[in-house]
Protein backbone atom coordinates (compact mmCIF):
# COMPACT_ATOMS: atom_id res chain seq x y z
CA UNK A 1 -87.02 -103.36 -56.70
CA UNK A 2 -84.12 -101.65 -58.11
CA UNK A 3 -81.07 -101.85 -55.64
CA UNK A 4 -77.50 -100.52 -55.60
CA UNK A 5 -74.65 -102.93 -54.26
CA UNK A 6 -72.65 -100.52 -52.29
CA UNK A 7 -68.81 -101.32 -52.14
CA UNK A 8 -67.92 -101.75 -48.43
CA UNK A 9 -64.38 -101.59 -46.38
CA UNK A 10 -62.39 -104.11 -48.07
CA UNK A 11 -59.53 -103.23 -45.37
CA UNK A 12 -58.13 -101.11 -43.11
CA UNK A 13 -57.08 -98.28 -44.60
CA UNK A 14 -58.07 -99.26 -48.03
CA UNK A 15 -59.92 -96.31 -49.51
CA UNK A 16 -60.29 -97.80 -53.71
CA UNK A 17 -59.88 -100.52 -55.43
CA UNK A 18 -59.33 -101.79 -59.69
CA UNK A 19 -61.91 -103.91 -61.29
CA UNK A 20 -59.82 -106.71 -62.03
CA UNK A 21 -62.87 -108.91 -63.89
CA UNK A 22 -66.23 -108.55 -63.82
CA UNK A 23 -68.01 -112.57 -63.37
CA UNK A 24 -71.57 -110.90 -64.85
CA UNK A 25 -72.55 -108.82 -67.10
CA UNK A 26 -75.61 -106.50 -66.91
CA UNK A 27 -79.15 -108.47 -67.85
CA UNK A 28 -77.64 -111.32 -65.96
CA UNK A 29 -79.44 -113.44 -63.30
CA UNK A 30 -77.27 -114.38 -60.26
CA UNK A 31 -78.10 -116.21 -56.92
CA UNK A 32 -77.12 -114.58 -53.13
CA UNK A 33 -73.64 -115.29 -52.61
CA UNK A 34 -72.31 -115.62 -56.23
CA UNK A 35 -69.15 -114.30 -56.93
CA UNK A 36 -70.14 -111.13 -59.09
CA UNK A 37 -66.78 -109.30 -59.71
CA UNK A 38 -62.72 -109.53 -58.56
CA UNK A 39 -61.57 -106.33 -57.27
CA UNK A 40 -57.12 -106.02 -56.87
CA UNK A 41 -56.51 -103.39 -53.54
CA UNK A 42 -52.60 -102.30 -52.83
CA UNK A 43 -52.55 -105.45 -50.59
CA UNK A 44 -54.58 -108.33 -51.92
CA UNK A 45 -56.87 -109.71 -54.81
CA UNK A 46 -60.61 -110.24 -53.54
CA UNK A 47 -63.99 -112.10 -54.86
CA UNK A 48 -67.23 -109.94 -53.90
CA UNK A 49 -70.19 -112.05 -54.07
CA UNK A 50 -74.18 -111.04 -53.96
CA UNK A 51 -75.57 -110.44 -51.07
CA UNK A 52 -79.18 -111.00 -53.46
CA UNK A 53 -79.98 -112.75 -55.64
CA UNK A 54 -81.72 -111.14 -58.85
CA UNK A 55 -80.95 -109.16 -62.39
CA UNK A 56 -78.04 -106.88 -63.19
CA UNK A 57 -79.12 -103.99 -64.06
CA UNK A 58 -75.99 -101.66 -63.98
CA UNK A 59 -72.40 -102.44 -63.68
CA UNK A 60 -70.88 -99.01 -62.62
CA UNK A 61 -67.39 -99.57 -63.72
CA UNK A 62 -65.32 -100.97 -66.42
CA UNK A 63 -62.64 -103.95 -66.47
CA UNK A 64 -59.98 -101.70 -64.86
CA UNK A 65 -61.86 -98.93 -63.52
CA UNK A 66 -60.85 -98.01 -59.72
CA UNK A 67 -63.64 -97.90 -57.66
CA UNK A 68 -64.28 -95.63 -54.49
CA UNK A 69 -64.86 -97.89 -50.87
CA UNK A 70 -68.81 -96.67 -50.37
CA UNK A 71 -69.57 -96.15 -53.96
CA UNK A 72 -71.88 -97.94 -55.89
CA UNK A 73 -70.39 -101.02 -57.36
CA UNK A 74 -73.41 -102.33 -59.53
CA UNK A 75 -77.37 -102.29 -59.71
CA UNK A 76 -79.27 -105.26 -59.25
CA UNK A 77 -83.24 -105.91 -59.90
CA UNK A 78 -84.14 -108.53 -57.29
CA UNK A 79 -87.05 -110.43 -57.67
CA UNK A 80 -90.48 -110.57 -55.98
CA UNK A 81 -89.00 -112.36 -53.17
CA UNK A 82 -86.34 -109.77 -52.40
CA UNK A 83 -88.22 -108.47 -49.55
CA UNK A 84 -89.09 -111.82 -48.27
CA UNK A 85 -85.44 -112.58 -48.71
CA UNK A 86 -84.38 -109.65 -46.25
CA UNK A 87 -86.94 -110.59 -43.87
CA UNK A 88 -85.24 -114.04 -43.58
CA UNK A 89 -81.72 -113.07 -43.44
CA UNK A 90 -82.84 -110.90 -40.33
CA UNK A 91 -84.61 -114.02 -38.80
CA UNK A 92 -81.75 -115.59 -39.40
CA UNK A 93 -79.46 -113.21 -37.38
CA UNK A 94 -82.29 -113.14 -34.53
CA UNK A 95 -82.03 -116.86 -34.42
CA UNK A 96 -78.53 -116.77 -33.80
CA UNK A 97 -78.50 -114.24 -31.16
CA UNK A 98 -81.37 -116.88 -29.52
CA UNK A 99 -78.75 -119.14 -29.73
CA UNK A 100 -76.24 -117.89 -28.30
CA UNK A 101 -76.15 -114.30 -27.19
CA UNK A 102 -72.66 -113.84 -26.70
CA UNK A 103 -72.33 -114.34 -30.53
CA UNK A 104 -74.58 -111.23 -31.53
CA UNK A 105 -72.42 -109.40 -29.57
CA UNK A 106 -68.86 -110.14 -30.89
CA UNK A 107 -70.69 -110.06 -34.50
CA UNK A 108 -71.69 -106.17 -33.08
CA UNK A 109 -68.37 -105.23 -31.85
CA UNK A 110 -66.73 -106.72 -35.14
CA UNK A 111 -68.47 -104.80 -37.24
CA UNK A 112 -67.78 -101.68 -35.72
CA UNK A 113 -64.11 -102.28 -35.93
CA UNK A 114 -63.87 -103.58 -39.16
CA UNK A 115 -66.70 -101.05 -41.00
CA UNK A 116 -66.60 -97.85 -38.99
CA UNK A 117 -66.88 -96.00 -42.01
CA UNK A 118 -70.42 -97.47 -42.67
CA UNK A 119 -71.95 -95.28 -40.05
CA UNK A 120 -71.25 -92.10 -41.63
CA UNK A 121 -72.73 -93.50 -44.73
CA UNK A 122 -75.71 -91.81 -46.16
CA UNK A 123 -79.26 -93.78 -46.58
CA UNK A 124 -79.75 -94.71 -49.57
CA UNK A 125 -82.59 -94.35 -51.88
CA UNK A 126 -84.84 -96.51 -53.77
CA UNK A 127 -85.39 -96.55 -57.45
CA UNK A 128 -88.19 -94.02 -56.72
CA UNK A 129 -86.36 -91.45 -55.19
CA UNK A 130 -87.34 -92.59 -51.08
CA UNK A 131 -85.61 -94.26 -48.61
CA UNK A 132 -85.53 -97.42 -48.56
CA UNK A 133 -86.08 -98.55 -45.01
CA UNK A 134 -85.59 -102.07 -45.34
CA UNK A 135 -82.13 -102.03 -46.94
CA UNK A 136 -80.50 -99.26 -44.78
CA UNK A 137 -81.80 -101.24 -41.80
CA UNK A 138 -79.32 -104.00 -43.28
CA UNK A 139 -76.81 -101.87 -43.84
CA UNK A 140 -76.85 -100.54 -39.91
CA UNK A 141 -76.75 -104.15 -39.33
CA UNK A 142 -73.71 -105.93 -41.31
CA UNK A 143 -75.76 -106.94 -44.22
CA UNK A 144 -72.96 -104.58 -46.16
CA UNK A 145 -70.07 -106.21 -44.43
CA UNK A 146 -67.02 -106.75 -46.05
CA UNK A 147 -66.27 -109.99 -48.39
CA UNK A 148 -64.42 -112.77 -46.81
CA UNK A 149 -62.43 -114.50 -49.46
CA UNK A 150 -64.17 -118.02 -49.12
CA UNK A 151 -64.99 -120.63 -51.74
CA UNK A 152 -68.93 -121.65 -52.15
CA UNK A 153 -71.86 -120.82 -50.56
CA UNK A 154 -71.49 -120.12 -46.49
CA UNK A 155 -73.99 -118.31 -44.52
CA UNK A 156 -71.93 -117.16 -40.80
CA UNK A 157 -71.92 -113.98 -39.41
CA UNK A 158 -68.77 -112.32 -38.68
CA UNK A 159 -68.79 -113.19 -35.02
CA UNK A 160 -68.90 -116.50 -36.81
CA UNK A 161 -66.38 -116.33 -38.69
CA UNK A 162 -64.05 -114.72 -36.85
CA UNK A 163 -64.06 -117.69 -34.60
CA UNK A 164 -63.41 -120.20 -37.22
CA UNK A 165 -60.39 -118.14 -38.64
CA UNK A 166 -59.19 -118.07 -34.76
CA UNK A 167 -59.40 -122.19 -34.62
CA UNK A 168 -58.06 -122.26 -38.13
CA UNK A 169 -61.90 -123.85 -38.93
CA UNK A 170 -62.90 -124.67 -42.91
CA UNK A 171 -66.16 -123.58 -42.83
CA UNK A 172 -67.15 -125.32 -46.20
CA UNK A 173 -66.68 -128.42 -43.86
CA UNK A 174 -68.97 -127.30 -41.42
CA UNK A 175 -72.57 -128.37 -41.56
CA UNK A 176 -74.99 -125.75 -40.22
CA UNK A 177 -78.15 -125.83 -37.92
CA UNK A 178 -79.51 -122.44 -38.61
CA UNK A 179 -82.01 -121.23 -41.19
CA UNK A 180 -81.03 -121.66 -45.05
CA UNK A 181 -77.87 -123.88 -43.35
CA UNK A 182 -76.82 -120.46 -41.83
CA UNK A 183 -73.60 -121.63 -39.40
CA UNK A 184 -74.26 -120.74 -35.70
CA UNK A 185 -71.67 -120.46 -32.88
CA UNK A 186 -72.42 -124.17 -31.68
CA UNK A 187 -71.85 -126.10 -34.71
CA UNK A 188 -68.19 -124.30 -35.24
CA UNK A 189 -68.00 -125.52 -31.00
CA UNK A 190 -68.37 -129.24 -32.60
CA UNK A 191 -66.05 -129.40 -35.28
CA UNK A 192 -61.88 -130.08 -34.08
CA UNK A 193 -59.49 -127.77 -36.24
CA UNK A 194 -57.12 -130.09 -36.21
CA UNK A 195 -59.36 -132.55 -38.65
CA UNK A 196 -59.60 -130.07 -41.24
CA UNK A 197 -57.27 -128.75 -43.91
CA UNK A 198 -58.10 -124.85 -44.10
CA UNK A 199 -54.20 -124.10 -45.52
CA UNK A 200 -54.59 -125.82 -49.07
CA UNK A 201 -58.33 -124.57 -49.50
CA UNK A 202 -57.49 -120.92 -48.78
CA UNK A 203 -54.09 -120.70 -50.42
CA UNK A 204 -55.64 -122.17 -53.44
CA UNK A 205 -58.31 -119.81 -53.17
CA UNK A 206 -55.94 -116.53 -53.41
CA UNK A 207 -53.72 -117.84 -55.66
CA UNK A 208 -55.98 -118.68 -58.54
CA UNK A 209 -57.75 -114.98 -57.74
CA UNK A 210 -54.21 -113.49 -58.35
CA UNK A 211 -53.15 -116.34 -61.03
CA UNK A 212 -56.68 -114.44 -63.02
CA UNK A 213 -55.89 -111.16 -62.30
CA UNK A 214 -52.25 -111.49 -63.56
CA UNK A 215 -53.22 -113.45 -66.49
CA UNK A 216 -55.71 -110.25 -67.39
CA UNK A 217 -52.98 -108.08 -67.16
CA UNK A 218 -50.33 -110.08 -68.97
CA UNK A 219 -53.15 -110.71 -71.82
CA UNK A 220 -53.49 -106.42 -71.93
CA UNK A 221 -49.51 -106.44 -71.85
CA UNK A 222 -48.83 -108.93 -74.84
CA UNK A 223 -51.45 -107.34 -77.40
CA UNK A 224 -49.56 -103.90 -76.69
CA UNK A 225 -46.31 -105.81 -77.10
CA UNK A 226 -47.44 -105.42 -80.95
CA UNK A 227 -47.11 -101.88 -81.03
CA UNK A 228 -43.72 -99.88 -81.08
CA UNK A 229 -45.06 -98.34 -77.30
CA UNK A 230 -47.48 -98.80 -74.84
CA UNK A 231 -48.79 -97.06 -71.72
CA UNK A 232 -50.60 -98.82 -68.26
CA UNK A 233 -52.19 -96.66 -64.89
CA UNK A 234 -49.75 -97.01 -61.93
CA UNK A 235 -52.37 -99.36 -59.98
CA UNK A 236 -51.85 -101.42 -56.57
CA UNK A 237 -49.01 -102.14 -54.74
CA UNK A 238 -47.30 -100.36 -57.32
CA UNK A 239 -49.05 -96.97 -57.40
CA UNK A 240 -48.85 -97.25 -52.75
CA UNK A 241 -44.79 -97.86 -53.33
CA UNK A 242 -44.62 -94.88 -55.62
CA UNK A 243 -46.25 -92.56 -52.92
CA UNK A 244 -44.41 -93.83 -50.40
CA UNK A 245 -40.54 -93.75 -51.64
CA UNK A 246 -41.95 -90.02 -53.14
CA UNK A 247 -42.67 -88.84 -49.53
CA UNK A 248 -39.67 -90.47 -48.69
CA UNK A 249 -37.22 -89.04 -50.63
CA UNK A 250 -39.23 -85.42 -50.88
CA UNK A 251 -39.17 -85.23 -46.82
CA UNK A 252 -36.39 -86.93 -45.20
CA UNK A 253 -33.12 -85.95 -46.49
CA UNK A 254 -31.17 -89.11 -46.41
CA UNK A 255 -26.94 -90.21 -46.61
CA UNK A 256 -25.25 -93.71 -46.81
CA UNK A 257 -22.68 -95.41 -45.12
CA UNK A 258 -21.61 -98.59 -46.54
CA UNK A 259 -19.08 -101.89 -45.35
CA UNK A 260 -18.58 -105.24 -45.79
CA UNK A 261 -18.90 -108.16 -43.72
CA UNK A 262 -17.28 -111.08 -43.02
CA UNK A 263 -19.37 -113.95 -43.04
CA UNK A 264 -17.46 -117.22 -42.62
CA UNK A 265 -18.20 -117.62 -39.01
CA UNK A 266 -21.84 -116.92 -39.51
CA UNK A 267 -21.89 -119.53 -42.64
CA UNK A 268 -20.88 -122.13 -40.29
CA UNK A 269 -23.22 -121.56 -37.61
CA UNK A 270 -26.05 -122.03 -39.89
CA UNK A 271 -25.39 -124.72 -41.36
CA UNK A 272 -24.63 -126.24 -37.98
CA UNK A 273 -28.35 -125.44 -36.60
CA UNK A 274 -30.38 -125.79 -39.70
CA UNK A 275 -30.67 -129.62 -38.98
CA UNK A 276 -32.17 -128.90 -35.40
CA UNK A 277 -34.55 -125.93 -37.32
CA UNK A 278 -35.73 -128.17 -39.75
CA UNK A 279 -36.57 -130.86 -37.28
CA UNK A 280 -39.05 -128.52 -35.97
CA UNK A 281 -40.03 -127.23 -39.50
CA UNK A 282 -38.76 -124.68 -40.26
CA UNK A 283 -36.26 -123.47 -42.59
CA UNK A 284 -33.08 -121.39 -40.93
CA UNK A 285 -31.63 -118.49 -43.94
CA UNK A 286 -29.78 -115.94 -42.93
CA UNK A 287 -32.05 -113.47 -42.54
CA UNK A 288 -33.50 -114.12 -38.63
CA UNK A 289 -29.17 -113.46 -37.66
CA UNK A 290 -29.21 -110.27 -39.36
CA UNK A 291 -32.85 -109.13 -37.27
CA UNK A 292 -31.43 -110.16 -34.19
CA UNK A 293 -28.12 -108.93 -34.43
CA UNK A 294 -29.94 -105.46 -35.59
CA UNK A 295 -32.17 -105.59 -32.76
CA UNK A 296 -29.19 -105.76 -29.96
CA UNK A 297 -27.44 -103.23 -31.80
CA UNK A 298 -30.15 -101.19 -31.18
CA UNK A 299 -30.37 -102.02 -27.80
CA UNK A 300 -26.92 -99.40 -27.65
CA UNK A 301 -28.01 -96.98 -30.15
CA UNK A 302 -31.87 -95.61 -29.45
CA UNK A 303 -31.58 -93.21 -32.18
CA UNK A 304 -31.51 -95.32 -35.34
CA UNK A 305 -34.84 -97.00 -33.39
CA UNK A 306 -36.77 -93.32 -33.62
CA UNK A 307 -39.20 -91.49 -35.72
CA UNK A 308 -39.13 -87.78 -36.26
CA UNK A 309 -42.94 -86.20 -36.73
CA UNK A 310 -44.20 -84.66 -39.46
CA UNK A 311 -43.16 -80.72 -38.61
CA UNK A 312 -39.54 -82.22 -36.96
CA UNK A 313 -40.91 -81.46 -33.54
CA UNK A 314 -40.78 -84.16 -31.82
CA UNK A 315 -38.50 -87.22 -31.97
CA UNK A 316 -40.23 -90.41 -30.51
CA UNK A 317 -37.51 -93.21 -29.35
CA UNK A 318 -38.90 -96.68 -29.62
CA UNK A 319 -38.53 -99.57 -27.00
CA UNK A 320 -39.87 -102.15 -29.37
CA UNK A 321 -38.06 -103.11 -32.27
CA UNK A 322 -40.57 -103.88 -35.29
CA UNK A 323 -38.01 -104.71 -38.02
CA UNK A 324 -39.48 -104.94 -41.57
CA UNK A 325 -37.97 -107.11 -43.92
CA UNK A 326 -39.00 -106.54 -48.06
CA UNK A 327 -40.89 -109.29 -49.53
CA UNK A 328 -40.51 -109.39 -53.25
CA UNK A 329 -44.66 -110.70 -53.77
CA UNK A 330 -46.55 -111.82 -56.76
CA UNK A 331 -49.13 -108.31 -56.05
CA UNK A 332 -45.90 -106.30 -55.30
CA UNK A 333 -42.79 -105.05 -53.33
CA UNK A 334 -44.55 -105.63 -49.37
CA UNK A 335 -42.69 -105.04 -46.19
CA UNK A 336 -44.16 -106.82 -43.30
CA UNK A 337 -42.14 -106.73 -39.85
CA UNK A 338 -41.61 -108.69 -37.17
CA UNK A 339 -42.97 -107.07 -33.91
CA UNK A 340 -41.25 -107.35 -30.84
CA UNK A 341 -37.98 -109.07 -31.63
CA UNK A 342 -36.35 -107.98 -28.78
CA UNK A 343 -38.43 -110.22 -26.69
CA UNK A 344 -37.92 -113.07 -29.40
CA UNK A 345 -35.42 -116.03 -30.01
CA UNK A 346 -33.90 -116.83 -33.13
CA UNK A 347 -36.45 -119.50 -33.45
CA UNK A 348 -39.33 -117.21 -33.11
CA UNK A 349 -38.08 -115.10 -35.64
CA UNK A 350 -36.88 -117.88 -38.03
CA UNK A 351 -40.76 -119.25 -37.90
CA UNK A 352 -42.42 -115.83 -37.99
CA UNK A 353 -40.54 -115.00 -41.36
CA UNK A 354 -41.67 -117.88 -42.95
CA UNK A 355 -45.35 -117.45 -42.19
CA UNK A 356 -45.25 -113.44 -43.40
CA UNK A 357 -43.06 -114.71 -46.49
CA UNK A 358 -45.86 -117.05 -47.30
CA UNK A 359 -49.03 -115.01 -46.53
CA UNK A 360 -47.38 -111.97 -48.35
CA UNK A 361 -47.14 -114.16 -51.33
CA UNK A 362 -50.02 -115.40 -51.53
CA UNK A 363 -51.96 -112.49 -51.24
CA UNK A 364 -52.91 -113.04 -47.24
CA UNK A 365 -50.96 -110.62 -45.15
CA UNK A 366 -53.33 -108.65 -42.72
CA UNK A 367 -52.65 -104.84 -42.52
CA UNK A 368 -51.32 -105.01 -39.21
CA UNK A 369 -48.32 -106.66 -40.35
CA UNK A 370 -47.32 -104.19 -42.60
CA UNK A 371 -47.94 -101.23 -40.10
CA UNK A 372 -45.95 -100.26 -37.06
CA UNK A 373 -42.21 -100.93 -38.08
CA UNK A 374 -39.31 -98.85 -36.63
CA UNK A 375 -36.48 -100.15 -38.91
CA UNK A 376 -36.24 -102.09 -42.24
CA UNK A 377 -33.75 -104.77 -44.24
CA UNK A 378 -33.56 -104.74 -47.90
CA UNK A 379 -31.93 -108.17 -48.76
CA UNK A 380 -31.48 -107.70 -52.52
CA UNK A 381 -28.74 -110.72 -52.02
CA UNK A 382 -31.03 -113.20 -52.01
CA UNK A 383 -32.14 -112.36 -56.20
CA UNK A 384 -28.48 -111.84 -56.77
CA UNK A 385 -27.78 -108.17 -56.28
CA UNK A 386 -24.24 -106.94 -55.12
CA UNK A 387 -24.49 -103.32 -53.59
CA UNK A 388 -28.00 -101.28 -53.68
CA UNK A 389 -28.71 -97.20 -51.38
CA UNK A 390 -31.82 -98.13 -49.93
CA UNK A 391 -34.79 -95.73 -49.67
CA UNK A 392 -35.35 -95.07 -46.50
CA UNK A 393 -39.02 -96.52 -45.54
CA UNK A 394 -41.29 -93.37 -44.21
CA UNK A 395 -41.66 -92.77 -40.99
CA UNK A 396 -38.82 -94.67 -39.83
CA UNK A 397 -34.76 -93.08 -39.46
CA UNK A 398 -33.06 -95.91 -41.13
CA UNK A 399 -32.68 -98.90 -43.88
CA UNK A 400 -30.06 -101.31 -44.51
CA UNK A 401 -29.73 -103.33 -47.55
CA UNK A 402 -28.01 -106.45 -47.55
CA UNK A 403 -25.85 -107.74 -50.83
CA UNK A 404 -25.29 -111.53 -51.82
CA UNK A 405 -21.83 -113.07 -50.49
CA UNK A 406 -19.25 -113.69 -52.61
CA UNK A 407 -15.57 -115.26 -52.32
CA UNK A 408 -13.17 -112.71 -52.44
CA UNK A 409 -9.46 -112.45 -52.08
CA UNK A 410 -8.55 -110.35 -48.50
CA UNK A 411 -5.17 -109.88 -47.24
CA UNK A 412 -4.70 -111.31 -43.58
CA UNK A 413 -2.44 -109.17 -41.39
CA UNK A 414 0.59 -111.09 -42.30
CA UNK A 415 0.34 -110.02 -46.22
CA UNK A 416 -0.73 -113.20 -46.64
CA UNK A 417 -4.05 -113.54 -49.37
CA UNK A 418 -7.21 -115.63 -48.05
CA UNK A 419 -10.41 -116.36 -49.49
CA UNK A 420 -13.65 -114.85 -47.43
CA UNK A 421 -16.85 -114.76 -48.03
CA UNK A 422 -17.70 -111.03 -48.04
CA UNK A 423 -21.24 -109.43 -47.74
CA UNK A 424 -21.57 -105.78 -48.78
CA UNK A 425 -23.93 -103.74 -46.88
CA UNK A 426 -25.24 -100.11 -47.36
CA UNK A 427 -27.09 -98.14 -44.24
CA UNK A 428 -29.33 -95.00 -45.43
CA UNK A 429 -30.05 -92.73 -42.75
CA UNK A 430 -32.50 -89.57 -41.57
CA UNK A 431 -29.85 -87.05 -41.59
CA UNK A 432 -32.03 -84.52 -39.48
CA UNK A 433 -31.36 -86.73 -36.28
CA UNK A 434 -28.78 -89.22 -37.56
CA UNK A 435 -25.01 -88.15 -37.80
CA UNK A 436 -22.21 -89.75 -40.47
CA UNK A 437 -20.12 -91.32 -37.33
CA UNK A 438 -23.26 -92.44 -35.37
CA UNK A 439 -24.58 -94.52 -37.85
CA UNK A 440 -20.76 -95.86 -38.80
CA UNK A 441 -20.65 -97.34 -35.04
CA UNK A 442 -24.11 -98.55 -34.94
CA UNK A 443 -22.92 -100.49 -38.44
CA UNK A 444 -19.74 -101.87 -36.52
CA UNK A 445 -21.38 -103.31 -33.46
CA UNK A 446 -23.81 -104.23 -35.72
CA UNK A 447 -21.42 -106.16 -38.23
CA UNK A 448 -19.48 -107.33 -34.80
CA UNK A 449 -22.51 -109.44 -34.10
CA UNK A 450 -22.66 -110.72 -37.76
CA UNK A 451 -18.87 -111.51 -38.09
CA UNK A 452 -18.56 -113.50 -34.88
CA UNK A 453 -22.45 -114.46 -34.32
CA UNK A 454 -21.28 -116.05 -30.84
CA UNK A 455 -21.06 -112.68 -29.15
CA UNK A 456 -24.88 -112.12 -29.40
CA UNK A 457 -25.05 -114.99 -26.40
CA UNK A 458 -23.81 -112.89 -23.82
CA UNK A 459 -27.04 -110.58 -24.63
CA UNK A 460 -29.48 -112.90 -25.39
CA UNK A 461 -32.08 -113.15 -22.62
């Protein structure tokens, strides 16, 4: 029986992907679950494995072909016991509805959230031209659903899954009761997180998938370093910035105020509390000072916190501050944020920038930590730049970016020269709802935090 592997939702808003390497090649055999080809989105580098097992018949697409979410990926032959193969994987899922009902239905609700597209997908077809019951019966129920990047061979369904990823759960290290050593609710119950080491596994796992898929490209890159030119596809991260700063610039006409900042009494501070920081783990830069001074600035100036709709309508003022910060990733420029950091201490924000900064570079960061920000810091300081005008990041009214400090001569009000550590800093604004002197005393109070850092206390809550 002649079957095509349809490509499913790889994420949220995710709509193609490249074919970074292909793992077969057509005439191949491969077993259910292998990994059969590495796909690079704009956010992460994935393995798809077999849902079958059987022969390739068809790949679809070339080594660095983009491929359409819902297209046909690649054809596969299976063998004579396809059909008893299905039948199995469907008495597998009834077993584990037996088991525990509750688990059928968070696997039913998951799906629909994570592959609501599938729905509106049309049956397909057979290799003789009819529908083929049996495998758009799977597809209705998850059989389709999207690949979890997770070494080996692991039967779970998503309820399943979803579960383990909550308790932080290796699931290579859990043994299963089901059918074919499919993993059921229960036996993720019996195993304690806190025995297992899911971090290394995983974060090995993406990094050798985007080691491979940058070792592809730098292999394309050096045999056109022969020639006197070359030319590459804007793909990835790289082709979603380019949209992005082109609607930017095209629709929101932007200015720039710049300053600098004193930051002698804010050096000190830090290096006062990064012993009590790293005590608990985590490593204090600059960077959580500047979000929280920003975010108590705009507790006095609602405008830089709003977004301006398409047609310039309607101007929607934000109570929640979700400020972005770039992260400067092996897959790409990202800009995660940090949601809610008026609510959050300096800790809080010190320890959720290091877990983005880490899942951002290794490939990990889930969609809804790159949506939903209201303002955004460039710190081009930390890889050495001085002064930078920001691009103002779509839908949002305003950017900052942050230079490195330097020691520079300043006269003091006597005439007298000191040394000061000086930080230059350049604010790009929406100039359809943002005005020259508004944004020049949002940057004061702003700088007022950053200059002497124990002000914010009389705010903090």
């Amino acid at each position: 029986m002649n079957i095509d592997f349809i490509l499913p939702d790889i994420g949220e808003g995710i709509v193609e992907c490249e074919i970074v390497k292909w793992n077969v090649k057509e005439g191949d055999v491969i077993a259910e679950d292998q990994s059969v080809v590495e796909v690079m989105t704009d956010k992460a580098v994935v393995e798809i494995p077999a849902k079958h097992s059987g022969t390739v018949h068809k790949l679809y697409y070339k080594q660095g072909d983009i491929a359409e979410v819902h297209s046909p990926l690649f054809a596969l032959d299976t063998d004579e016991n396809a059909s008893e193969g299905h039948q199995n994987s469907a008495d597998d899922a009834t077993d584990d509805a037996t088991d525990d009902a509750t688990d059928e239905q968070e696997g039913n609700a998951e799906k629909v959230n994570d592959n609501s597209h599938h729905t509106a997908t049309p049956l397909k077809s057979s290799a003789n031209g009819q529908p083929n019951a049996a495998i758009n019966e799977k597809w209705q129920d998850g059989d389709f659903e999207p690949p979890i990047s997770i070494p080996g061979k692991v039967l779970a369904s998503p309820a399943v899954r979803r579960i383990a990823r909550e308790h932080e759960i290796d699931l290579l290290a859990v043994a299963g009761t089901g059918k074919k050593g499919r993993i059921l609710k229960h036996d993720v119950s019996n195993v304690s997180a806190t025995s297992l080491s899911t971090n290394s596994i995983e974060s090995s796992t993406t990094s050798n998938a985007i080691g491979k898929a940058n070792n592809v490209l730098r292999s394309e890159m050096n045999n056109a370093a022969s020639e006197s030119s070359y030319t590459e596809k804007v793909r990835g991260i790289r082709a979603a910035m380019a949209k992005q700063m082109v609607a930017s610039v095209n629709t929101i006409p932007h200015f720039t105020v710049s300053d600098e900042v004193r930051m002698d009494k804010l050096i000190a501070l830090r290096q006062s509390l990064k012993p009590m920081f790293e005590a608990k783990g985590v490593k204090l830069s600059f960077m959580p000072f500047f979000v929280k001074a920003l975010s108590l600035a705009l507790n006095e100036f609602p405008i830089i916190n709003s977004q301006l709709n398409e047609d310039g309508t309607e101007l929607t003022y934000f109570n929640h501050h979700n400020i972005g910060f770039a992260v400067d990733a092996k897959i790409g420029l990202l800009v995660p944020n940090i949601k809610g950091v008026e609510h959050l201490s300096l800790f809080d924000i010190a320890q959720q920038m290091h877990t983005t900064i880490e899942q951002a570079r290794e490939g990990k960061l889930s969609g809804d930590a790159l949506k939903g920000g209201t303002i955004s810091i460039s710190n081009i300081g930390a890889i050495g730049g001085i002064t930078a005008t920001p691009v103002i990041n779509k839908p949002e009214a305003a950017i900052v970016a942050l230079g490195k400090t330097q020691k520079l001569p300043r006269f003091a009000a006597d005439g007298s020269v000191e040394a000061h550590n000086i930080m230059m800093v350049n604010w790009s604004g929406d100039h359809r709802i943002i005005d020259g002197a508004t944004m020049v005393r949002f940057n004061n109070l702003w700088s007022g935090f950053i200059e002497a850092p124990e002000t914010m206390l009389m705010h903090l809550k």
